[in-house]
Protein backbone atom coordinates (compact mmCIF):
# COMPACT_ATOMS: atom_id res chain seq x y z
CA UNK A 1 2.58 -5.33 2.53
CA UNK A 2 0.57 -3.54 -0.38
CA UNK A 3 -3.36 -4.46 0.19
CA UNK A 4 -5.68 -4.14 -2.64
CA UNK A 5 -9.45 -4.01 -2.07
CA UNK A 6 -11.45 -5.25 -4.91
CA UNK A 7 -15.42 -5.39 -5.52
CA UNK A 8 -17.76 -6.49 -8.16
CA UNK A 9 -21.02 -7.70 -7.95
CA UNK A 10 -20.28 -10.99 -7.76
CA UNK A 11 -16.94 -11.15 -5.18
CA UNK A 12 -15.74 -8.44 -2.41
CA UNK A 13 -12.47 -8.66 -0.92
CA UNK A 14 -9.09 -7.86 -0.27
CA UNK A 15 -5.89 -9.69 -1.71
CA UNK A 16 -2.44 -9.13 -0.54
CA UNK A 17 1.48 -10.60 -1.63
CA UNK A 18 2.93 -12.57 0.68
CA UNK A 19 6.40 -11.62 1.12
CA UNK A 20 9.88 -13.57 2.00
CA UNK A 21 11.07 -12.26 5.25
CA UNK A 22 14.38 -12.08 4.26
CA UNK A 23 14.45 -10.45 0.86
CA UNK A 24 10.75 -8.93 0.96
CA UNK A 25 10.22 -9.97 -2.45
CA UNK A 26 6.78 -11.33 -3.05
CA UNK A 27 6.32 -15.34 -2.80
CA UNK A 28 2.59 -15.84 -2.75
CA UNK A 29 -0.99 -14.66 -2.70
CA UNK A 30 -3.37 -14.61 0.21
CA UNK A 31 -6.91 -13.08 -0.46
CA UNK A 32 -9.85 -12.65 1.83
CA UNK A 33 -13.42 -12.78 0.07
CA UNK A 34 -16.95 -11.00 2.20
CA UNK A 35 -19.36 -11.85 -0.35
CA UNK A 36 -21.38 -13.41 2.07
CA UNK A 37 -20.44 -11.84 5.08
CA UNK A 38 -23.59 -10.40 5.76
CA UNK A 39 -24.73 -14.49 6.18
CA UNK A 40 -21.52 -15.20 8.70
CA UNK A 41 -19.22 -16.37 5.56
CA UNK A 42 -16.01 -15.13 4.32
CA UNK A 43 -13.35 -17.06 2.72
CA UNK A 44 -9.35 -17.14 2.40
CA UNK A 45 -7.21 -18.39 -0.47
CA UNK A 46 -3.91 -18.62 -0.78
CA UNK A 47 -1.26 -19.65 -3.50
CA UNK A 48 2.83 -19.49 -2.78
CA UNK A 49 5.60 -20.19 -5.17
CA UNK A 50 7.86 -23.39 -5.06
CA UNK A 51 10.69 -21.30 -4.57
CA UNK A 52 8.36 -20.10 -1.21
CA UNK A 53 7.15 -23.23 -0.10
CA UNK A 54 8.01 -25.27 3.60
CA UNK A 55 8.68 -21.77 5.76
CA UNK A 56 5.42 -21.70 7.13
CA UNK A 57 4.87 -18.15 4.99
CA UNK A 58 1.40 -19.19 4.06
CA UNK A 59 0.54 -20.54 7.61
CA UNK A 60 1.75 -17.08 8.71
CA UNK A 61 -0.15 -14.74 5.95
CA UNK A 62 -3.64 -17.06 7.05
CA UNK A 63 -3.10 -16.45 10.51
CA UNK A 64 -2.41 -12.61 10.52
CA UNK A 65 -4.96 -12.18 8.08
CA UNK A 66 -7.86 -14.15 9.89
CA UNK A 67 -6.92 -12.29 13.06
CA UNK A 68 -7.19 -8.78 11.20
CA UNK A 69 -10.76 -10.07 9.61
CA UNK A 70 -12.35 -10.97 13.18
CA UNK A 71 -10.92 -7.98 14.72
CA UNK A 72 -12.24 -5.40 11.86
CA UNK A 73 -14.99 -6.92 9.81
């Protein structure tokens, strides 16, 4: 999975595709944002296609990604 690290003044993060599991073609979005990590904040987004939707891909892509943010950040 391709990650992209972004920063301007006003947002800092990372955003990565979600991908199908079967076809690895890309489904969806899920982004972490550190802004405010230096105050104990982050957030996550997330956005996946209909054609995605109701296999638990975004559930998955939240999950790995908040366990990669606690362990690294």
């Amino acid at each position: 999975m391709p990650i992209t690290h972004f920063s301007t003044r006003a947002l800092a993060g990372w955003s990565l595709a979600i991908a199908d599991a079967e076809t690895d073609c890309a489904i969806g979005q899920v982004g972490l944002w550190v802004a405010h990590a230096a105050k104990g904040r982050a957030e996550i987004g997330y956005w996946v296609a209909p054609s995605g939707r109701g296999r638990g891909a975004a559930a998955r892509a939240v999950r790995l990604l908040s366990e990669w943010a606690f362990a690294n950040l």
